[in-house]
N, C-alpha and C. Protein backbone atom coordinates (compact mmCIF):
# COMPACT_ATOMS: atom_id res chain seq x y z
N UNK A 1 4.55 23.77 -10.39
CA UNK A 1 5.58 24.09 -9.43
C UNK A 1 5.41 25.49 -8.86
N UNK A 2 4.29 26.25 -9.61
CA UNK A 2 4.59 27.85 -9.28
C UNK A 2 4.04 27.69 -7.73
N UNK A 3 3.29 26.92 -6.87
CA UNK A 3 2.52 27.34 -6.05
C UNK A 3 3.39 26.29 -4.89
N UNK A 4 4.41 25.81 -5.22
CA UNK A 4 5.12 24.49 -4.34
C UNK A 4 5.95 25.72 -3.20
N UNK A 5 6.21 25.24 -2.27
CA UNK A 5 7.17 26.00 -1.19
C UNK A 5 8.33 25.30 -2.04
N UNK A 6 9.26 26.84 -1.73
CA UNK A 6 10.86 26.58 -2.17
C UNK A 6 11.08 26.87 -1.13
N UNK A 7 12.96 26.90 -1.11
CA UNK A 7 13.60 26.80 -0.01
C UNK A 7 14.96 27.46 -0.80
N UNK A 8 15.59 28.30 0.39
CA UNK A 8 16.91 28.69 -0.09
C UNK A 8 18.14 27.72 0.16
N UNK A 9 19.07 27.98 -0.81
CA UNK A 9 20.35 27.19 -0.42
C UNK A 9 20.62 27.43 1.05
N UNK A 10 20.63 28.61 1.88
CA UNK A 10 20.75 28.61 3.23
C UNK A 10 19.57 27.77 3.76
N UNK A 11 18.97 27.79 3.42
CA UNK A 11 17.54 27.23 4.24
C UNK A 11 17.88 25.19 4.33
N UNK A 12 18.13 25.01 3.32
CA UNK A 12 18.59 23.85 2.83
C UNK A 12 19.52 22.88 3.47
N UNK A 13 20.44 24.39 3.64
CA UNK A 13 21.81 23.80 4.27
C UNK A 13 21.47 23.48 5.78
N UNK A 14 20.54 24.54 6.12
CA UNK A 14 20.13 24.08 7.86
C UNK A 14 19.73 22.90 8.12
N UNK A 15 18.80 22.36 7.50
CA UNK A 15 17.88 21.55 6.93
C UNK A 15 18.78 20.51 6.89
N UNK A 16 19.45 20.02 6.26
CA UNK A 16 20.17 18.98 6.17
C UNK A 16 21.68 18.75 6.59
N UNK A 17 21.81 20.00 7.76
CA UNK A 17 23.16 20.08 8.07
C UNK A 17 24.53 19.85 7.19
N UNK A 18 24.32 20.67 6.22
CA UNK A 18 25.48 21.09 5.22
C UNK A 18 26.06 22.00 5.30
N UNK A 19 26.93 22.52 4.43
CA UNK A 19 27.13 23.77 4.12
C UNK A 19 26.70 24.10 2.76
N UNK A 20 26.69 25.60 2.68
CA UNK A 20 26.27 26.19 1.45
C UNK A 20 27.51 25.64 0.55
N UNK A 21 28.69 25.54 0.62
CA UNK A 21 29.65 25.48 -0.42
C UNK A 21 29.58 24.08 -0.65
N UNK A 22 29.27 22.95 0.52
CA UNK A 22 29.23 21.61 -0.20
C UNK A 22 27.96 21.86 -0.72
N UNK A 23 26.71 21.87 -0.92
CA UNK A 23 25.90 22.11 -1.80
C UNK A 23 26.06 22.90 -3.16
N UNK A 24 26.55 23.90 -3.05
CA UNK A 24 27.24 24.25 -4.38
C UNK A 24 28.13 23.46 -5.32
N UNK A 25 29.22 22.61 -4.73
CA UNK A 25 29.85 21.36 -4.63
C UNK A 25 28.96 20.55 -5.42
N UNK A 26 28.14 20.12 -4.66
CA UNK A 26 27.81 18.50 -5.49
C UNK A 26 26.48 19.40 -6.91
N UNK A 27 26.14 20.28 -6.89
CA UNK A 27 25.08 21.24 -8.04
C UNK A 27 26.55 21.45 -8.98
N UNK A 28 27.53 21.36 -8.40
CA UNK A 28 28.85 21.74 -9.73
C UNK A 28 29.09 21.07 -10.11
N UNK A 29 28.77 19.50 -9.30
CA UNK A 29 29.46 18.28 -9.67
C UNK A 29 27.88 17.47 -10.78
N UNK A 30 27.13 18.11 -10.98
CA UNK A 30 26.18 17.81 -11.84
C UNK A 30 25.24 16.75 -11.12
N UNK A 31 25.09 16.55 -9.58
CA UNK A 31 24.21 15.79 -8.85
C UNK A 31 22.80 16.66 -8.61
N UNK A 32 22.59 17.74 -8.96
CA UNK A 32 21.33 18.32 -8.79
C UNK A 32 20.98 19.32 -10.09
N UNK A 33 21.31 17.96 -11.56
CA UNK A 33 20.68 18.62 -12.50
C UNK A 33 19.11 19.59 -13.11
N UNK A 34 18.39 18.94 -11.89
CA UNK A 34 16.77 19.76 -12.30
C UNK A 34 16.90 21.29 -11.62
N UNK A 35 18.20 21.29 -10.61
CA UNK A 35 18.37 22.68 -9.36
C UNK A 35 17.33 24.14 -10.69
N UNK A 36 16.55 24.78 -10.06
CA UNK A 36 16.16 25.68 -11.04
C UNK A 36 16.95 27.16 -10.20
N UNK A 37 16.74 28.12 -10.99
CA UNK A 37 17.24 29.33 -10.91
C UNK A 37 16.32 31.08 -10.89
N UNK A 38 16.50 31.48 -9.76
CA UNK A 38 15.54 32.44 -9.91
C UNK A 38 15.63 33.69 -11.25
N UNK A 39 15.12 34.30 -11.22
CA UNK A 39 15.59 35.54 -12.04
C UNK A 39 17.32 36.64 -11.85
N UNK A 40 17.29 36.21 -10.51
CA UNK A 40 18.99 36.79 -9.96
C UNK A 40 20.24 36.14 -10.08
N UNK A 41 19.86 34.48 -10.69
CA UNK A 41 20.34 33.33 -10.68
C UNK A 41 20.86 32.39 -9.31
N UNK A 42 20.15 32.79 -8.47
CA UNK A 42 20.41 32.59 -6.93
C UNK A 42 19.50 31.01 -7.37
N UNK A 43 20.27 29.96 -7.03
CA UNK A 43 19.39 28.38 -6.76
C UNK A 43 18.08 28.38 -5.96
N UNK A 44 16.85 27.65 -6.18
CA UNK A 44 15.97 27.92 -6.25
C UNK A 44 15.53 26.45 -5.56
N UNK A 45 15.11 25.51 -4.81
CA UNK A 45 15.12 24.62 -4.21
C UNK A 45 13.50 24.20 -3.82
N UNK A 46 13.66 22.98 -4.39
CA UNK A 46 12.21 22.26 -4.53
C UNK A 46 11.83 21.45 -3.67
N UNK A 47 10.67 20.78 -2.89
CA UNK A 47 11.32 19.66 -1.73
C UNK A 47 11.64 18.63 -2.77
N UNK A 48 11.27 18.40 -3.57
CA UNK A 48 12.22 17.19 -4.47
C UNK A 48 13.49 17.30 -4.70
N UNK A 49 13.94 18.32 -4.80
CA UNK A 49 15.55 18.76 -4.67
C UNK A 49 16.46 18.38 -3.29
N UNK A 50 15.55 18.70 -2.20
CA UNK A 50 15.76 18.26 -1.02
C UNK A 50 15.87 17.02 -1.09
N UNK A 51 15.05 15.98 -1.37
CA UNK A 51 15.01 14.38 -0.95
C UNK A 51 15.87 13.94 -2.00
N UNK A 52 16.33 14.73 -3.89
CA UNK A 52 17.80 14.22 -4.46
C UNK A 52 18.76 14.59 -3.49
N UNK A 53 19.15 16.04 -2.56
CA UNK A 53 20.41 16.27 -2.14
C UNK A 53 20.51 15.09 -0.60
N UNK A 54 19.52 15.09 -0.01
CA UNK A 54 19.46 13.57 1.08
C UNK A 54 19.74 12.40 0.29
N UNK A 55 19.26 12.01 -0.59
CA UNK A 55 19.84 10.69 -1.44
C UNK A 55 21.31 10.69 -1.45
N UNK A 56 21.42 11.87 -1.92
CA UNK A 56 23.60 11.97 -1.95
C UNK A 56 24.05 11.75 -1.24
N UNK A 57 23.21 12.36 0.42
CA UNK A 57 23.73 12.00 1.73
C UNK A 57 24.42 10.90 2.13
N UNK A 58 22.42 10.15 1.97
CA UNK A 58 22.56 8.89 2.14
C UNK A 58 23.49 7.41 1.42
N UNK A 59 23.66 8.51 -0.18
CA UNK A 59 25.14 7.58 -0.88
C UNK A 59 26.40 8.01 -0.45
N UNK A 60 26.71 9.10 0.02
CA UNK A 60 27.88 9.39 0.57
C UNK A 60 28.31 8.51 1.75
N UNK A 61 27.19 8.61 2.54
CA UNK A 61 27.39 7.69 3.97
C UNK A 61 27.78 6.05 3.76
N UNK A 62 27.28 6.15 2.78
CA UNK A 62 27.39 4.61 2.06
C UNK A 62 28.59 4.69 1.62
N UNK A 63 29.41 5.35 1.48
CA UNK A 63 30.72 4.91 0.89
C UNK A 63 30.45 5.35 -0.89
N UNK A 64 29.67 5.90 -1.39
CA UNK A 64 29.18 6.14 -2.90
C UNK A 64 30.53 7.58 -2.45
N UNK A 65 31.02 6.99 -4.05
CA UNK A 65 31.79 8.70 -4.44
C UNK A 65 30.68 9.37 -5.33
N UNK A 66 31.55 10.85 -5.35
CA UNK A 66 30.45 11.71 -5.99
C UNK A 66 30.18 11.23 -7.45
N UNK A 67 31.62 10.46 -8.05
CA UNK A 67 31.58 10.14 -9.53
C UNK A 67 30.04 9.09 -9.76
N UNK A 68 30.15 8.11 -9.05
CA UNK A 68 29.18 7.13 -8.60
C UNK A 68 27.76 7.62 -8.13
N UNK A 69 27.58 8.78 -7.66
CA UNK A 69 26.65 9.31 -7.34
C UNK A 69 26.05 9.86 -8.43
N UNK A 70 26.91 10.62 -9.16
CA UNK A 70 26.88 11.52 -10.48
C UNK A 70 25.94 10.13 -11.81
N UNK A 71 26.47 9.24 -11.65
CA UNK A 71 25.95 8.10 -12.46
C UNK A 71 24.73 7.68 -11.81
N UNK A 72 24.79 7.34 -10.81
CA UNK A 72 23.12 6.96 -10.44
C UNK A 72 21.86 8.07 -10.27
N UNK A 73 22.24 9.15 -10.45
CA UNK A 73 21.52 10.37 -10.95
C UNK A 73 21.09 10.58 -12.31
N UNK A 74 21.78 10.36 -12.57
CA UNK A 74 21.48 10.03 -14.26
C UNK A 74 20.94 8.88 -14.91
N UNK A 75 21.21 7.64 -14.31
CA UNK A 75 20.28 6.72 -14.47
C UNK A 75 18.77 7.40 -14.18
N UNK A 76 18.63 7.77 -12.86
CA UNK A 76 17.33 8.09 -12.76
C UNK A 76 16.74 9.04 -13.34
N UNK A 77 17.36 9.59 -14.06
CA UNK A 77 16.92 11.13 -14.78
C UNK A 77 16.21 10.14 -15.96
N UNK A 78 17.46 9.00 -16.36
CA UNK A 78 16.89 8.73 -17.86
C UNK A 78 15.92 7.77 -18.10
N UNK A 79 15.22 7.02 -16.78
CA UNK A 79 13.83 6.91 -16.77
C UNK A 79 13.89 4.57 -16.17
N UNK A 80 13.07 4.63 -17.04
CA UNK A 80 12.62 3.18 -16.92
C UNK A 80 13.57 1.84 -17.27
N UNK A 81 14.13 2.44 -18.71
CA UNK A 81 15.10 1.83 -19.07
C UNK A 81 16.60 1.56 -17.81
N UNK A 82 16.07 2.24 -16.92
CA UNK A 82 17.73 2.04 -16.05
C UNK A 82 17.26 1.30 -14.53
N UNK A 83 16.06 0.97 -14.65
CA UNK A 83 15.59 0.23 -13.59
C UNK A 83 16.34 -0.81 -12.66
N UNK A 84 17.03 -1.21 -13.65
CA UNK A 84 17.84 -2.80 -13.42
C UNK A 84 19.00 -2.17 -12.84
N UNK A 85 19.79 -1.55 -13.56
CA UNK A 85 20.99 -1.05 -13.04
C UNK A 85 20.81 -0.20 -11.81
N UNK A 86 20.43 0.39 -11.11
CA UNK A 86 19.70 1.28 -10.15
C UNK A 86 19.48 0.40 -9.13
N UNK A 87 18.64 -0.93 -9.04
CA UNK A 87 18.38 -1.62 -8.48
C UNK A 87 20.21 -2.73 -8.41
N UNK A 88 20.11 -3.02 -8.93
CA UNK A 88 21.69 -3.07 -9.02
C UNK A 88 22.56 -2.67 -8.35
N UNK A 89 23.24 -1.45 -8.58
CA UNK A 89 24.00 -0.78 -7.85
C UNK A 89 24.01 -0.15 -6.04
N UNK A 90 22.61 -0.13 -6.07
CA UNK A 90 21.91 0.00 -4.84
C UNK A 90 22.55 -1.23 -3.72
N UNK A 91 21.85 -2.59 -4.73
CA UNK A 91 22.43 -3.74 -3.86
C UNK A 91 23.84 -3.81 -3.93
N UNK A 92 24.85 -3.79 -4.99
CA UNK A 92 25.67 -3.41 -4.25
C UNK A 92 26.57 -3.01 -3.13
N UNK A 93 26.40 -1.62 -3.49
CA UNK A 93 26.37 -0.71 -2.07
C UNK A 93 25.75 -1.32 -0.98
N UNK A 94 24.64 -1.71 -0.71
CA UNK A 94 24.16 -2.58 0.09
C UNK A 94 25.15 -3.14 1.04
N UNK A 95 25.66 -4.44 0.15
CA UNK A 95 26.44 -4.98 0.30
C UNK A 95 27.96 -4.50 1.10
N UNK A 96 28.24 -3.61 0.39
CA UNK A 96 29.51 -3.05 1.18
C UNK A 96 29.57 -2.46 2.62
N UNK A 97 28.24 -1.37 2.50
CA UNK A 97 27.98 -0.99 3.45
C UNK A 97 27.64 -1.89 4.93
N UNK A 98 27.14 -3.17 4.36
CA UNK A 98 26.64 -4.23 5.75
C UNK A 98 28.58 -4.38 5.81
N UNK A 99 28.97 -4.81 5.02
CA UNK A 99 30.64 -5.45 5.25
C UNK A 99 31.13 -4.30 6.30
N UNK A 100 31.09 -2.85 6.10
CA UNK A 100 31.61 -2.21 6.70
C UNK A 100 31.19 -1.96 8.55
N UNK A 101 29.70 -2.70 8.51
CA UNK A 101 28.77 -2.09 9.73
C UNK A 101 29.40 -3.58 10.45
N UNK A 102 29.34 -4.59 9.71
CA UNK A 102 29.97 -5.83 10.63
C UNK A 102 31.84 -5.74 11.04
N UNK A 103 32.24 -4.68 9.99
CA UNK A 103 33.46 -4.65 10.80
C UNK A 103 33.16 -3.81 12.01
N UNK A 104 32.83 -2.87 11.73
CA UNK A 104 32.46 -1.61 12.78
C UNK A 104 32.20 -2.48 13.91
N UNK A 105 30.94 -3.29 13.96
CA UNK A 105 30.89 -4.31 15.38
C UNK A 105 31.67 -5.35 16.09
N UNK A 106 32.52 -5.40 14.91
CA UNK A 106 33.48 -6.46 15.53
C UNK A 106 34.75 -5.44 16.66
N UNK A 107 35.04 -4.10 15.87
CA UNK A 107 35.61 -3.74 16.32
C UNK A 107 35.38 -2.94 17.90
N UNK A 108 33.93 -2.78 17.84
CA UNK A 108 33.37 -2.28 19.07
C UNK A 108 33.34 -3.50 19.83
N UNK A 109 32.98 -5.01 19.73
CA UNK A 109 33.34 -5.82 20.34
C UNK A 109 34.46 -5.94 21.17
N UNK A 110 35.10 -5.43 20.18
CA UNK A 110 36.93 -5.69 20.52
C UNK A 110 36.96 -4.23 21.88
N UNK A 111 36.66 -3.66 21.53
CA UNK A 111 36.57 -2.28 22.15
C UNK A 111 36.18 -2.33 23.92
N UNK A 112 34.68 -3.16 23.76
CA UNK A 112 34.27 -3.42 24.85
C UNK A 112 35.18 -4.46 25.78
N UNK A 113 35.41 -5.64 25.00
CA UNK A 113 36.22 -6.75 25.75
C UNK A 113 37.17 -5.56 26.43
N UNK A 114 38.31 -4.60 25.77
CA UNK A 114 39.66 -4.00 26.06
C UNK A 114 39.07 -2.88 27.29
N UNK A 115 37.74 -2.46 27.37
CA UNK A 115 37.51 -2.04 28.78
C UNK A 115 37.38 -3.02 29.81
N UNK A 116 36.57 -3.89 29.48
CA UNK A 116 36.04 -4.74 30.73
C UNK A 116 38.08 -5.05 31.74
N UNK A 117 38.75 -5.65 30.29
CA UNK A 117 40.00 -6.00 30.45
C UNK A 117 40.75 -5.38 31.84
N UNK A 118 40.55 -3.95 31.35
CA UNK A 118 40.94 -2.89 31.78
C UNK A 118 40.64 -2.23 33.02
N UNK A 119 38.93 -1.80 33.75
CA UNK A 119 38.28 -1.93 33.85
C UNK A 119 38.97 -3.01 35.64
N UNK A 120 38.77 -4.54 35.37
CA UNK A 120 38.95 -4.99 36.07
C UNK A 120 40.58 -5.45 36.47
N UNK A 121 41.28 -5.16 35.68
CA UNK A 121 43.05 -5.27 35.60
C UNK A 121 42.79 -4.01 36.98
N UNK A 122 42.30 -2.87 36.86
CA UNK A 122 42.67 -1.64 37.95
C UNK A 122 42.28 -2.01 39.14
N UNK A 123 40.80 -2.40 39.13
CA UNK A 123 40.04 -3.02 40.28
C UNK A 123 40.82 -4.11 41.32
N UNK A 124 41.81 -4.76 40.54
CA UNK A 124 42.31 -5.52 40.95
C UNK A 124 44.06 -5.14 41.59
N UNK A 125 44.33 -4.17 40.73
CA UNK A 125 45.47 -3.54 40.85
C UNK A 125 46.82 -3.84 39.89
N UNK A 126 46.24 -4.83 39.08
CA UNK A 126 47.44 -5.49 38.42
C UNK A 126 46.29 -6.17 36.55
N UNK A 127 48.01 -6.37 36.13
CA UNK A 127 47.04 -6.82 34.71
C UNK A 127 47.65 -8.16 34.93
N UNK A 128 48.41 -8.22 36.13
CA UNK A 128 48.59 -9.97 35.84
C UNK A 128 47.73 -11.15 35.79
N UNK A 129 46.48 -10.36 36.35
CA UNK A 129 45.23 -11.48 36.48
C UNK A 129 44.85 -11.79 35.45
N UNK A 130 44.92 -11.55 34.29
CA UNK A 130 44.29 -11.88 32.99
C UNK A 130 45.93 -12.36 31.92
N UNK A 131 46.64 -12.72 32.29
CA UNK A 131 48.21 -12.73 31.88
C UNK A 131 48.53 -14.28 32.22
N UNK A 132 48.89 -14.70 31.32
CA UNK A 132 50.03 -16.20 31.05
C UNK A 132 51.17 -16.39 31.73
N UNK A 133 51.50 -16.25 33.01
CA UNK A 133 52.79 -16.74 33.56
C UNK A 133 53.07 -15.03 33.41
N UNK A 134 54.38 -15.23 33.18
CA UNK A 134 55.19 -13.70 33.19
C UNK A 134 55.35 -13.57 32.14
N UNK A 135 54.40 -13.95 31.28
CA UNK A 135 54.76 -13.00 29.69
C UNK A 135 53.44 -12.03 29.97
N UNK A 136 53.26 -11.12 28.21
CA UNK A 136 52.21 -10.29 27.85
C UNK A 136 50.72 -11.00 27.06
N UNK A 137 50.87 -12.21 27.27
CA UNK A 137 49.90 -13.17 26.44
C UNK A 137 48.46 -13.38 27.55
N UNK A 138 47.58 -12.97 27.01
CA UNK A 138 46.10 -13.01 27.54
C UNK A 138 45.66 -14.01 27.64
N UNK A 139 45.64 -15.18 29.17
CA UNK A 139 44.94 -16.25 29.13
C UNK A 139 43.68 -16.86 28.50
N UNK A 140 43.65 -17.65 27.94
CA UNK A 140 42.20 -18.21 27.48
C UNK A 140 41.39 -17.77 28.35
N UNK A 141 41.65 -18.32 29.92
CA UNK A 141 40.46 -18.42 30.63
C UNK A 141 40.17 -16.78 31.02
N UNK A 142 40.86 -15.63 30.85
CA UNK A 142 40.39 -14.23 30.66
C UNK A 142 39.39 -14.33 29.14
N UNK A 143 39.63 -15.12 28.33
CA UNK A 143 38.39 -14.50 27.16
C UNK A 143 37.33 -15.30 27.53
N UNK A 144 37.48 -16.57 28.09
CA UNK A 144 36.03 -17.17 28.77
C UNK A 144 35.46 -16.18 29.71
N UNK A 145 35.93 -15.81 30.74
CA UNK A 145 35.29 -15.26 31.92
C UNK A 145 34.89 -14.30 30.45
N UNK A 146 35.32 -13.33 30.09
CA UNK A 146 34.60 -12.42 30.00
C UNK A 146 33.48 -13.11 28.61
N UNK A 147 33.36 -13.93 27.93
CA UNK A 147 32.28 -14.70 27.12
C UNK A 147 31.34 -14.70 27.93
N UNK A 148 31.57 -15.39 29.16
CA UNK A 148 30.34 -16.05 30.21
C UNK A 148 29.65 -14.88 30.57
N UNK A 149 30.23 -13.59 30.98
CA UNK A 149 29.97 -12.21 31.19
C UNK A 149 28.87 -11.86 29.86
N UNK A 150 29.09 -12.20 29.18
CA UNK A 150 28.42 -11.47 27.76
C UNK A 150 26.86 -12.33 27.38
N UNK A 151 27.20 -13.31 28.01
CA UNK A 151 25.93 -14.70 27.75
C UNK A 151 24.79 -14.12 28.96
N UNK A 152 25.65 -14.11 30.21
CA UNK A 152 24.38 -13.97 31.27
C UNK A 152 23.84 -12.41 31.16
């Protein structure tokens, strides 16, 4: 390691668009147990340190809490024996994360339809064109037109 490029906690933080205090944060929270220490005790940063603190990222983004994070760090610390579980938990997460990306699209679906809606309600001058008689109820044939819109 003596001859590896380090990197400072500032350097780090640029690097992966953090801050220094959430990095201090998750090194308190015991997610960057190998972190080494100079002689001043200033953190000392390895690129392997880098690609554990991106892993956190990338479990954070996932919906992983730090507790959960804190455990799959430690699986990997403790070697071969945790293969299964690792692989495991991963899919998991997996899992949740697609659940969350298919709501996300449904809701941008929804999003898009409520411009087009919108969009052409102004163009037209009125929202009665897409409207049931004189109530607030959205004709069928407004979610066809705009289906047929989405096909061609």
């Amino acid at each position: 390691m003596d001859n590896e490029v380090t990197y400072s906690i500032g350097e780090v933080a640029a690097r992966l668009g953090l801050t220094v205090q959430a990095i201090r944060y998750y090194d308190a929270e015991g997610l960057l147990p190998l972190l080494k220490r100079d002689s001043g005790g200033r953190r000392v940063f390895y690129e392997d340190d880098v690609r554990t603190l991106q892993m956190i990222l990338d479990l954070r983004d996932a919906g992983v809490s730090i507790k959960d994070s804190a455990t799959f760090e430690g699986w990997r610390l403790a070697g071969d024996q945790t293969l299964q579980a690792r692989a495991d938990f991963l899919t998991a997460h997996e899992r949740e994360l697609q659940d969350r990306i298919d709501s996300l699209k449904a809701s941008m679906a929804h999003l898009h339809f409520k411009q087009w809606y919108y969009q052409t309600a102004l163009a037209a001058g009125t929202e009665r064109i897409h409207l049931v008689g004189d109530s607030m109820e959205i004709s069928q044939q407004t979610f066809e037109q705009y289906e047929r819109l989405q096909r061609d």
